[in-house]
C-alpha atoms as a PDB file:
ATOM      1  CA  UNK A   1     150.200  78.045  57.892  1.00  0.00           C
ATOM      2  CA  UNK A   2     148.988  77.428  61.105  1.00  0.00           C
ATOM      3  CA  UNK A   3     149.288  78.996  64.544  1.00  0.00           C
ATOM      4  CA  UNK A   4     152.753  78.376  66.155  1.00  0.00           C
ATOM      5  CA  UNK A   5     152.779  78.499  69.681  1.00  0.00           C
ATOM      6  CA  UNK A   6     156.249  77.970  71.155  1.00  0.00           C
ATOM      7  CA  UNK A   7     157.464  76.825  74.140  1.00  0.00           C
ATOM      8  CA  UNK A   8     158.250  79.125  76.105  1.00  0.00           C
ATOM      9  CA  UNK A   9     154.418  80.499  75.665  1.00  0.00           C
ATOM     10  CA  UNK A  10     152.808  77.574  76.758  1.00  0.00           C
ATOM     11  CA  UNK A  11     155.462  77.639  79.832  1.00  0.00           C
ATOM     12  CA  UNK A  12     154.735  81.531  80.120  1.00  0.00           C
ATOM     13  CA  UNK A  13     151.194  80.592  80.556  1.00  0.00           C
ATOM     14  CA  UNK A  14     151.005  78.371  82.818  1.00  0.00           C
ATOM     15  CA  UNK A  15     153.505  80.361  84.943  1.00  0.00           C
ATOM     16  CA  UNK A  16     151.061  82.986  84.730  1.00  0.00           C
ATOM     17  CA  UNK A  17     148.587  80.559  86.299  1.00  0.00           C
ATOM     18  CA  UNK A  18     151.137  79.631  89.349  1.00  0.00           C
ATOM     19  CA  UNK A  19     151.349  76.346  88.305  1.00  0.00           C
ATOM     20  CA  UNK A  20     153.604  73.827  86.135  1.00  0.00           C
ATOM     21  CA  UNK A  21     153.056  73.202  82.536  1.00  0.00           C
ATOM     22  CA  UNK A  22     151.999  69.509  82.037  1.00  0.00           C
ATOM     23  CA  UNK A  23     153.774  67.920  78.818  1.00  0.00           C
ATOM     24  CA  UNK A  24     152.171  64.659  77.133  1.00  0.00           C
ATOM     25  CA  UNK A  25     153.730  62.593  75.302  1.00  0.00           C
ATOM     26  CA  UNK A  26     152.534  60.086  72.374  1.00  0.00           C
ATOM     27  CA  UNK A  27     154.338  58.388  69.589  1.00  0.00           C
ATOM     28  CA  UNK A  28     152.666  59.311  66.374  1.00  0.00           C
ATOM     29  CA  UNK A  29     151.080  56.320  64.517  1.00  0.00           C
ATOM     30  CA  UNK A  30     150.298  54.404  67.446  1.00  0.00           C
ATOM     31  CA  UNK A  31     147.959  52.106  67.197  1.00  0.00           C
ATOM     32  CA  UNK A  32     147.365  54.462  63.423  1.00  0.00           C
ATOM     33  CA  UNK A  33     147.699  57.793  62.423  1.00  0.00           C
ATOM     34  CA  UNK A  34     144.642  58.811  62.983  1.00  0.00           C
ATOM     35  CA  UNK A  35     144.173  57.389  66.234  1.00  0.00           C
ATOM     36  CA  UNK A  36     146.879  58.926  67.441  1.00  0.00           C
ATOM     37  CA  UNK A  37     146.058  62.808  66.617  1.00  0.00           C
ATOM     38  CA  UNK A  38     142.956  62.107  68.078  1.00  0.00           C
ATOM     39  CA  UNK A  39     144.109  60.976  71.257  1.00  0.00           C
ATOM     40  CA  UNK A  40     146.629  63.729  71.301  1.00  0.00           C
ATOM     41  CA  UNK A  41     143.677  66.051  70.623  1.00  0.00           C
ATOM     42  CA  UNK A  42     141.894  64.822  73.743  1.00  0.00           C
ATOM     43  CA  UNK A  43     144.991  65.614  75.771  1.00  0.00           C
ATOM     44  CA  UNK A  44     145.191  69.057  74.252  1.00  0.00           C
ATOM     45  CA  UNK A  45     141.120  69.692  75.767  1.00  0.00           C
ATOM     46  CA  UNK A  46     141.925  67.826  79.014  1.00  0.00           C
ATOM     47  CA  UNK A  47     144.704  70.531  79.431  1.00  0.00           C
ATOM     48  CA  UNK A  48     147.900  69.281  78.346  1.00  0.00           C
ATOM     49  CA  UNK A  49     149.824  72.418  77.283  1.00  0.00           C
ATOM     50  CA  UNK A  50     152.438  70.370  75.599  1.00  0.00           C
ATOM     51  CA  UNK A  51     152.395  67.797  73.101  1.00  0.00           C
ATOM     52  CA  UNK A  52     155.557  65.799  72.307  1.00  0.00           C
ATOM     53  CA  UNK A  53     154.918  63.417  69.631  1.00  0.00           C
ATOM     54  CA  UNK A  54     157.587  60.211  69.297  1.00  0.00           C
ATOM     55  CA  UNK A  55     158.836  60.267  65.754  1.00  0.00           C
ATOM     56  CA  UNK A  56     159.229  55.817  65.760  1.00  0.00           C
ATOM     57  CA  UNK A  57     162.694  54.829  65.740  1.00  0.00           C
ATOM     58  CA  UNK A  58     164.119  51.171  65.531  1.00  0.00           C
ATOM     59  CA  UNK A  59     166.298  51.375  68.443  1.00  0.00           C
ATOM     60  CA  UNK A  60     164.803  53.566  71.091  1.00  0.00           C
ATOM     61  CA  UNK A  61     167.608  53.738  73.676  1.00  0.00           C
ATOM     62  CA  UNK A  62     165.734  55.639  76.228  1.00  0.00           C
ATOM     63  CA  UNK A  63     162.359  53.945  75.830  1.00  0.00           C
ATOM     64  CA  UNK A  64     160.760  51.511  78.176  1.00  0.00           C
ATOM     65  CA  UNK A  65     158.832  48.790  76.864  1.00  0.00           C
ATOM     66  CA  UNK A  66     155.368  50.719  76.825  1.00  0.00           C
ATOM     67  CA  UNK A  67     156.718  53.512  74.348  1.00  0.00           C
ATOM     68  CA  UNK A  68     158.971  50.962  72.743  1.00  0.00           C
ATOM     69  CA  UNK A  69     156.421  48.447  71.998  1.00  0.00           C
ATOM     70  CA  UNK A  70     153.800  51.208  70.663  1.00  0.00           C
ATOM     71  CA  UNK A  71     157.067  52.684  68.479  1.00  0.00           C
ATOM     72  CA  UNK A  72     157.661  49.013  67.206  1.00  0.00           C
ATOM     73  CA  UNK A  73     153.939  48.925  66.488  1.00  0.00           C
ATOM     74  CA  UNK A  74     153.778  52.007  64.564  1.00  0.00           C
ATOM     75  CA  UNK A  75     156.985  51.208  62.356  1.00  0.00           C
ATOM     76  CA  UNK A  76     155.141  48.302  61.165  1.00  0.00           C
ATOM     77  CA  UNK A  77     152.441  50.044  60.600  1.00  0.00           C
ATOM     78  CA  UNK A  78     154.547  52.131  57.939  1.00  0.00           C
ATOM     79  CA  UNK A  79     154.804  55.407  59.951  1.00  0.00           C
ATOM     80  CA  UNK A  80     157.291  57.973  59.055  1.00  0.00           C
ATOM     81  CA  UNK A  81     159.041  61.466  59.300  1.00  0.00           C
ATOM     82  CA  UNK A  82     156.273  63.028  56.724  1.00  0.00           C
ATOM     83  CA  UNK A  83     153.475  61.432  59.076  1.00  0.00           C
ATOM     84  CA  UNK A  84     154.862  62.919  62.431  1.00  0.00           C
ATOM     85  CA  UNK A  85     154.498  66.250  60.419  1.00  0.00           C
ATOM     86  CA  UNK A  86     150.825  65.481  58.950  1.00  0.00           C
ATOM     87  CA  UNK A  87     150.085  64.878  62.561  1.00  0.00           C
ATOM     88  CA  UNK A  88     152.019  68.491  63.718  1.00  0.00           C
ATOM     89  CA  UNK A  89     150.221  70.294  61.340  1.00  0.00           C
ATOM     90  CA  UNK A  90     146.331  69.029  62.556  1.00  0.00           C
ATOM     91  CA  UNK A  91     147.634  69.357  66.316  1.00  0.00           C
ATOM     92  CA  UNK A  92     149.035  73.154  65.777  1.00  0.00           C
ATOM     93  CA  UNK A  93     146.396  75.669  66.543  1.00  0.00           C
ATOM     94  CA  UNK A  94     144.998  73.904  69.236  1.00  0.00           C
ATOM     95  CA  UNK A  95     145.824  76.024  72.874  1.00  0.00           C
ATOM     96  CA  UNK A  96     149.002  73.662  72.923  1.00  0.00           C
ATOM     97  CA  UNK A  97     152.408  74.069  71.760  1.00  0.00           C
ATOM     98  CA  UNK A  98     153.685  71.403  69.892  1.00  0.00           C
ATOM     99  CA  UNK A  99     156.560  69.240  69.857  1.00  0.00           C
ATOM    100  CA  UNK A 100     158.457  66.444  67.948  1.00  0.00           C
ATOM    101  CA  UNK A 101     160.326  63.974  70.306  1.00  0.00           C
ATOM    102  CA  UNK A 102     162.900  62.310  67.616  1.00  0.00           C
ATOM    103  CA  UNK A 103     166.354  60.633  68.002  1.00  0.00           C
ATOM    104  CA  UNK A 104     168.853  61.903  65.944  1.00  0.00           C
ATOM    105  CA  UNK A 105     169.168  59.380  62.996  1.00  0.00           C
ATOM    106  CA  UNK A 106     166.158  59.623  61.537  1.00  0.00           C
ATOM    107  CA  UNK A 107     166.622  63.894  61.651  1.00  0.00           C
ATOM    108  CA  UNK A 108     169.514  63.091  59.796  1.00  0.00           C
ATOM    109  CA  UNK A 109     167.956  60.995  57.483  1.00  0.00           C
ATOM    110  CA  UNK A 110     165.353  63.036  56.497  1.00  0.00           C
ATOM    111  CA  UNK A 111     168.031  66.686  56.621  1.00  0.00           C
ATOM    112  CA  UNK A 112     168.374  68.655  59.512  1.00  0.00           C
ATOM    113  CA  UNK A 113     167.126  71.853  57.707  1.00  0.00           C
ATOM    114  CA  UNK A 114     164.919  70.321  55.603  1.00  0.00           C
ATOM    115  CA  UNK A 115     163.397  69.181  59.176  1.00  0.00           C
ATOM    116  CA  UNK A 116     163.414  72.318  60.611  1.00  0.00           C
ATOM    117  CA  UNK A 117     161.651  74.464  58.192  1.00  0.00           C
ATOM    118  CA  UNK A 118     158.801  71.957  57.052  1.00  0.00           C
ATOM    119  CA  UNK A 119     158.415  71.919  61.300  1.00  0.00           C
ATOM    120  CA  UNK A 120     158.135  75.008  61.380  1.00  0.00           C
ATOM    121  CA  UNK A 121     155.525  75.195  58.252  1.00  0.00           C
ATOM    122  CA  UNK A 122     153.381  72.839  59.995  1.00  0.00           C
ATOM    123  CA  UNK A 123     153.568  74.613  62.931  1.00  0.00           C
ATOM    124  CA  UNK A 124     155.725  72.702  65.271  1.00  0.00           C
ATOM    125  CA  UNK A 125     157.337  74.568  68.225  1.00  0.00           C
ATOM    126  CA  UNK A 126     160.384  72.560  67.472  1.00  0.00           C
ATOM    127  CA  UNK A 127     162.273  69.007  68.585  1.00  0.00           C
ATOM    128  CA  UNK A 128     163.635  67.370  71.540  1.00  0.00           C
ATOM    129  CA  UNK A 129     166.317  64.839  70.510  1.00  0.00           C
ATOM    130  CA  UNK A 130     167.290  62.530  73.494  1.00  0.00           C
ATOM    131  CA  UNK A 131     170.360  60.830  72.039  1.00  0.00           C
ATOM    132  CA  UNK A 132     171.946  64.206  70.206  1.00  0.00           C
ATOM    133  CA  UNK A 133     174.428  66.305  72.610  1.00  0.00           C
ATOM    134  CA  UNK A 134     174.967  69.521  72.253  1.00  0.00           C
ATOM    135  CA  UNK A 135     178.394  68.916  71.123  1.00  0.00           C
ATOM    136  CA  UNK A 136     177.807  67.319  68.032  1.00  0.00           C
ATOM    137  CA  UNK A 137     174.880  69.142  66.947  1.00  0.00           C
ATOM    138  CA  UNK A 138     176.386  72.513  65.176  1.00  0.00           C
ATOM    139  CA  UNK A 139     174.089  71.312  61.840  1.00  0.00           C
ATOM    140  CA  UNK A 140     171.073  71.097  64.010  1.00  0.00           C
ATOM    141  CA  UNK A 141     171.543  74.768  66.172  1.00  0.00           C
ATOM    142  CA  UNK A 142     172.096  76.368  62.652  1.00  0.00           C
ATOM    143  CA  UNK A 143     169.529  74.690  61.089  1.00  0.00           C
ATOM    144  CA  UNK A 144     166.744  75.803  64.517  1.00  0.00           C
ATOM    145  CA  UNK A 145     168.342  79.133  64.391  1.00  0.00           C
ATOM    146  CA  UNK A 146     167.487  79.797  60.975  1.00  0.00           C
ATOM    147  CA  UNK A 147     164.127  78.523  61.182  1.00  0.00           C
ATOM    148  CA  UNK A 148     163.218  79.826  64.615  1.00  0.00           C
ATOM    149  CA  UNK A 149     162.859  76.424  65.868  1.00  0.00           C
ATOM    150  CA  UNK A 150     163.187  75.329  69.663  1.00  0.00           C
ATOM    151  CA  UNK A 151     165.980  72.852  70.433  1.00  0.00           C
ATOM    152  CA  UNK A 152     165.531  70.496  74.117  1.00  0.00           C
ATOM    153  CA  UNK A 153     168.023  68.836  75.280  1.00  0.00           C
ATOM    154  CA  UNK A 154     168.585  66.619  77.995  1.00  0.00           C
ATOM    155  CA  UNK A 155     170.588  66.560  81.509  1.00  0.00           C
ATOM    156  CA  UNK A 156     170.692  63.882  83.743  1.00  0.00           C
ATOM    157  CA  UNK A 157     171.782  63.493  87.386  1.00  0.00           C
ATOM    158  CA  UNK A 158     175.473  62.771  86.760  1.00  0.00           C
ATOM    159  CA  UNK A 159     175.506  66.188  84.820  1.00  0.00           C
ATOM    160  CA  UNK A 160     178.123  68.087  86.914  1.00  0.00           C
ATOM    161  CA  UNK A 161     178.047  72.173  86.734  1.00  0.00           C
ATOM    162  CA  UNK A 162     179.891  72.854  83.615  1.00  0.00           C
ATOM    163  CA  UNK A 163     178.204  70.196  81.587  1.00  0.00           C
ATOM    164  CA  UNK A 164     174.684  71.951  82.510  1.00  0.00           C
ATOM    165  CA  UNK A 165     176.145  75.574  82.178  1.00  0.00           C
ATOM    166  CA  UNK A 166     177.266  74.496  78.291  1.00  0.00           C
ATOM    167  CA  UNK A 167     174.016  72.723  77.860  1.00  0.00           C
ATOM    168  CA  UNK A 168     171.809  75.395  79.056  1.00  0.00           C
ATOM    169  CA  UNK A 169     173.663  77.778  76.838  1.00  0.00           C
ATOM    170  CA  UNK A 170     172.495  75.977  73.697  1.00  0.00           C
ATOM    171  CA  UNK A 171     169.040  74.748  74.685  1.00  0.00           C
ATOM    172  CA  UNK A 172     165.700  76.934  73.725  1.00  0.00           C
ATOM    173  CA  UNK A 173     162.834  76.163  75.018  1.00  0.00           C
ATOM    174  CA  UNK A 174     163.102  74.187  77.675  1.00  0.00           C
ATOM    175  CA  UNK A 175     165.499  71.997  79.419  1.00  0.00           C
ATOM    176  CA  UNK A 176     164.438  68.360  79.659  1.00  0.00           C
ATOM    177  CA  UNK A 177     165.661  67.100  83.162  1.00  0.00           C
ATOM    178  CA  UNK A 178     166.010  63.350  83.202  1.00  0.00           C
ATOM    179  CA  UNK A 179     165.346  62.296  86.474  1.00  0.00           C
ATOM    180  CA  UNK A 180     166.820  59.232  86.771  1.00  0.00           C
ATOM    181  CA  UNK A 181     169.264  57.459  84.814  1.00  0.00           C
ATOM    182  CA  UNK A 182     167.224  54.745  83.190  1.00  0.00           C
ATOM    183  CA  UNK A 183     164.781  54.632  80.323  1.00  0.00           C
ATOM    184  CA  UNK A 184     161.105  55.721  80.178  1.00  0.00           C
ATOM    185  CA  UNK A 185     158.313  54.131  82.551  1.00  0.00           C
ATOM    186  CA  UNK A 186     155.827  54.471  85.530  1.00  0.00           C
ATOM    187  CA  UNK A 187     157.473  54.540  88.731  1.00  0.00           C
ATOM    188  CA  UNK A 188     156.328  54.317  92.276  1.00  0.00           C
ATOM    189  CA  UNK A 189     157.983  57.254  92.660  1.00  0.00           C
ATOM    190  CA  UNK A 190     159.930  59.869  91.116  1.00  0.00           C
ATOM    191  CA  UNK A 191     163.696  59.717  91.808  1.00  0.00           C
ATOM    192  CA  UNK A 192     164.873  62.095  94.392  1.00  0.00           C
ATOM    193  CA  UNK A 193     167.938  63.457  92.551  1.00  0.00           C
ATOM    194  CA  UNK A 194     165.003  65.290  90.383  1.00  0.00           C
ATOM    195  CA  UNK A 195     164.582  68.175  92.709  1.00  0.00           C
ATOM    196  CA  UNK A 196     168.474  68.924  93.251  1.00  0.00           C
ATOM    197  CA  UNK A 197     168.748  68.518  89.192  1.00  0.00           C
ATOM    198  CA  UNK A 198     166.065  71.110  88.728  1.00  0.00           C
ATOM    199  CA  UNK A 199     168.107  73.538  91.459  1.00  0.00           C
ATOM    200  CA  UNK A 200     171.663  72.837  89.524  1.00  0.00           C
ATOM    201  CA  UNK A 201     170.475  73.607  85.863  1.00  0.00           C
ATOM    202  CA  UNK A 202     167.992  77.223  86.886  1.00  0.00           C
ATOM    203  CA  UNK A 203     171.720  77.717  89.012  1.00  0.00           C
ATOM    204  CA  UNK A 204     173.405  77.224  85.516  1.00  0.00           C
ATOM    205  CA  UNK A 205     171.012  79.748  83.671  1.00  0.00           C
ATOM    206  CA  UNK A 206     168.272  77.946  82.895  1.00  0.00           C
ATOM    207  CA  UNK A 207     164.831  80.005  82.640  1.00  0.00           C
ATOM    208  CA  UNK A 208     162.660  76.302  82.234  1.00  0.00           C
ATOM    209  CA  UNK A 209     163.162  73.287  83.419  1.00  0.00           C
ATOM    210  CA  UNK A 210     160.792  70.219  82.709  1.00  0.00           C
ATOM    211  CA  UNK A 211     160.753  67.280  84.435  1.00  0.00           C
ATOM    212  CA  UNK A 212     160.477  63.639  82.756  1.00  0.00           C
ATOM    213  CA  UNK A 213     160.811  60.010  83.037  1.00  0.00           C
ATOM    214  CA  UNK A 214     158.638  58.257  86.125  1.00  0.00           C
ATOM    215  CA  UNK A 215     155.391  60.517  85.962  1.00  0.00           C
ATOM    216  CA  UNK A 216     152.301  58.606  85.888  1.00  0.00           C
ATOM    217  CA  UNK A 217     150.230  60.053  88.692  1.00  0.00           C
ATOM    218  CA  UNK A 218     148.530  63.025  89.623  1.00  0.00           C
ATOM    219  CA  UNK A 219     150.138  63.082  93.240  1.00  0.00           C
ATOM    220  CA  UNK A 220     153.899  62.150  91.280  1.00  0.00           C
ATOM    221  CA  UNK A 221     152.878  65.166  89.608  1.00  0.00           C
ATOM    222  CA  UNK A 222     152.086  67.377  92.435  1.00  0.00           C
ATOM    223  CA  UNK A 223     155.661  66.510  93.831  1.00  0.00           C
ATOM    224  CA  UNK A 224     157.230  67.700  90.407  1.00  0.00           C
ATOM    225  CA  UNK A 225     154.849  70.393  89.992  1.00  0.00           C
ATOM    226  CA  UNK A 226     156.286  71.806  92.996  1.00  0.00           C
ATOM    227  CA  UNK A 227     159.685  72.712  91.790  1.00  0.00           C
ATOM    228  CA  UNK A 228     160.264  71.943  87.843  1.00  0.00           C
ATOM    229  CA  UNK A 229     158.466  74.464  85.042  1.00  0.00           C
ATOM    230  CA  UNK A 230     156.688  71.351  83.755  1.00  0.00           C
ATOM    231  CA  UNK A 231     155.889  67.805  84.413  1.00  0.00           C
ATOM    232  CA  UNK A 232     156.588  65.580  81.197  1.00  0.00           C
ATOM    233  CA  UNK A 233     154.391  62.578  81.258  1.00  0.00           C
ATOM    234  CA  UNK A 234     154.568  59.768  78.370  1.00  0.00           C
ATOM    235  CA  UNK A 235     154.420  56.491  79.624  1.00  0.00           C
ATOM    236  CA  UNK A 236     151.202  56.157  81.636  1.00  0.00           C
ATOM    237  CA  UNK A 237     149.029  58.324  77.995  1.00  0.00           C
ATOM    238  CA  UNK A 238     150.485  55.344  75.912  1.00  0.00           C
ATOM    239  CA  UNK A 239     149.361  53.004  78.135  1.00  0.00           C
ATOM    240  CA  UNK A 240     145.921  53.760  78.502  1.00  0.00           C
ATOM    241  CA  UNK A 241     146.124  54.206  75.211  1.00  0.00           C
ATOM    242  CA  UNK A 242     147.167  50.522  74.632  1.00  0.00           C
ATOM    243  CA  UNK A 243     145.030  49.087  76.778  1.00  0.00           C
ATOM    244  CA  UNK A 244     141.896  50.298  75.640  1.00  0.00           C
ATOM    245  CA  UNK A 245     139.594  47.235  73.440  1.00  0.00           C
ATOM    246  CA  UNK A 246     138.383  50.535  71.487  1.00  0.00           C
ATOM    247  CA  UNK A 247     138.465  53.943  70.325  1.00  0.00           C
ATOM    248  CA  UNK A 248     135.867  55.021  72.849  1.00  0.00           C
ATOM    249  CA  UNK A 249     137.214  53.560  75.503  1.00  0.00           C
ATOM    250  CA  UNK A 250     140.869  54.627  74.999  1.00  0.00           C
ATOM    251  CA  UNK A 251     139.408  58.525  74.869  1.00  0.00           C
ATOM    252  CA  UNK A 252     137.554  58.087  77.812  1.00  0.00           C
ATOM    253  CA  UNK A 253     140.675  56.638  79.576  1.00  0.00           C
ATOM    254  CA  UNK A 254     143.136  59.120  78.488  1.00  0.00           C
ATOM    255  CA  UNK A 255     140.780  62.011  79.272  1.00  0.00           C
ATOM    256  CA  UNK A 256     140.772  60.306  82.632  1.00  0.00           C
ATOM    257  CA  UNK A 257     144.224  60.082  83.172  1.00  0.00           C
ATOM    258  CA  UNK A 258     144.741  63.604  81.861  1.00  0.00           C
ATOM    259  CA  UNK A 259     142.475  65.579  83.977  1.00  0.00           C
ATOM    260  CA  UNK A 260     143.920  63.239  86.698  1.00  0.00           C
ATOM    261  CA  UNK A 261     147.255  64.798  85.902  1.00  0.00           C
ATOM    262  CA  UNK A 262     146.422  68.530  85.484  1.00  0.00           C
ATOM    263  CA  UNK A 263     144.932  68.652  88.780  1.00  0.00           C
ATOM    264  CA  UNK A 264     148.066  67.875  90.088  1.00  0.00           C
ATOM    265  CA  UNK A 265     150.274  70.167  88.254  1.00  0.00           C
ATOM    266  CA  UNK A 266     147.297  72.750  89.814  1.00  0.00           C
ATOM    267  CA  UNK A 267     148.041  71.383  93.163  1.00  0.00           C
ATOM    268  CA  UNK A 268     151.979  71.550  93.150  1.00  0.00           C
ATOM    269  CA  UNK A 269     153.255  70.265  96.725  1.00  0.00           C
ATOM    270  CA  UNK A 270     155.683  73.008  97.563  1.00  0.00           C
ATOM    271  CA  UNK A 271     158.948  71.872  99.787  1.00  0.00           C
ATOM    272  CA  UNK A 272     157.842  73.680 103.387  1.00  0.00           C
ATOM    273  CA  UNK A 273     161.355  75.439 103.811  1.00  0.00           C
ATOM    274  CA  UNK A 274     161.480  76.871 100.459  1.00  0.00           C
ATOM    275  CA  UNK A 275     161.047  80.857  99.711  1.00  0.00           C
ATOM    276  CA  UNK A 276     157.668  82.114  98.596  1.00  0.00           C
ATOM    277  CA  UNK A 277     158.531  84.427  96.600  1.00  0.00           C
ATOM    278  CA  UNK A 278     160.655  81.973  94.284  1.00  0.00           C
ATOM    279  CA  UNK A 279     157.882  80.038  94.440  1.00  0.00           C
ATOM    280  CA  UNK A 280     155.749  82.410  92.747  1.00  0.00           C
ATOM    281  CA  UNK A 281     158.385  83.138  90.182  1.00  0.00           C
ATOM    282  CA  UNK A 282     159.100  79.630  89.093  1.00  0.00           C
ATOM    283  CA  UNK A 283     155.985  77.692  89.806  1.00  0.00           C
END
């Protein structure tokens, strides 16, 4: 079996280094199988210390049309559950901890323990499931529980206290703060409700908070950086991804964006007024 790092590791690590973790997203099967651990395997030595990888669904609800497009792509290219965990399995090991990104039908499709432990065989860290509440998922916490699987999920800026307090109290791992309410994409910028969201759910009890949804550049990233646990990045990997005429090309370009992105994590922009010593302890 292979190496399982977890979550909260990779966060631990990076906290260690006084700086956000950077998590990179990329939807397995995109533009192949193949293709796609190999890109995620440039990400890993470019210094992503996450990888989520998109499990392709036919209705992405929360996708722009980059991810969407690449998820359409790589249903027609056959790609399924048992792929996303071929691709786990030669990713685990690596320095990062590793991640599937699924919505909840196709979990349910394939069995929520059934999931859980062959993740965990292949060395997954566990899932983040954008359209599953905490509510409604008592057969996915039992089934994570019993395999020692991490469960993300989400919270958004409408979330008021209780909501994140009951959310928090069932996430492990990390807790994935949408920052806006919208789908996936590059911004211009990164909404400014992200920083108060980060405040409200480490208020409810939340030891790591990550940060996604309009991250594409390395000075977007410094502004995360400098108050969320990590900086989730998806959109602007698939893209140079996409746009690449070849497999050279599209290493060379999402090295490129990478190490473009990791220096900014290293190089959070800290808000002036705020403590130093929380800094230190949350960077």
């Amino acid at each position: 079996m292979s190496t399982r790092l977890r979550a909260q590791d990779a966060l631990d690590r990076a906290r260690s280094e006084h700086r956000a973790a950077l998590v990179a997203y990329l939807p397995v099967g995109f533009p192949d199988l193949q293709t796609s651990i190999d890109a995620a395997r440039v990400l890993i030595d470019e210094g992503a210390d996450m990888i989520e990888l998109g499990l392709p669904y036919s209705d992405p609800v929360m996708d722009g049309p980059v991810i969407q497009q690449a998820a359409t792509a790589s249903l027609a290219a056959g790609t399924r559950t048992r792929d996303v965990l071929t691709a786990v399995e030669a990713l685990s090991g690596h320095g990062a901890a590793i991640l599937v990104m699924s919505y909840w039908n196709p979990v349910l499709r394939y069995g929520p323990d059934a999931l859980a432990r062959d993740l965990a065989a292949a060395g997954g860290a566990g899932l983040i499931t954008p359209d599953l509440i905490p509510d409604e998922a008592g057969e996915w916490i039992a089934a994570s529980d019993e395999h020692a699987v991490d469960r993300v999920f989400l919270v958004a800026p409408s979330s008021p206290r209780e909501r994140l307090e009951y959310v928090v109290s069932r996430t492990r791992g990390f807790v994935y703060a949408a920052s806006t309410m919208g789908v996936t994409g590059a911004r211009t910028s990164v909404s400014g409700a992200a920083r108060g969201l980060v405040e409200r759910t480490r208020s409810a009890g939340a030891q790591n908070v990550c940060v996604g949804l309009g991250v594409s550049t390395g000075a977007q990233a410094a502004e995360v950086a400098g108050y969320a646990d990590g900086v989730i990045v998806g959109s602007a990997f698939v893209r140079a991804l996409a746009d690449a005429p070849d497999a050279a090309a599209a290493r060379t370009a999402l090295a490129a964006t990478a190490r473009e992105l990791r220096t900014g994590v290293e190089n959070p922009v800290r808000d002036a007024t705020e403590d130093t010593s929380t800094t230190e302890a949350t960077a």
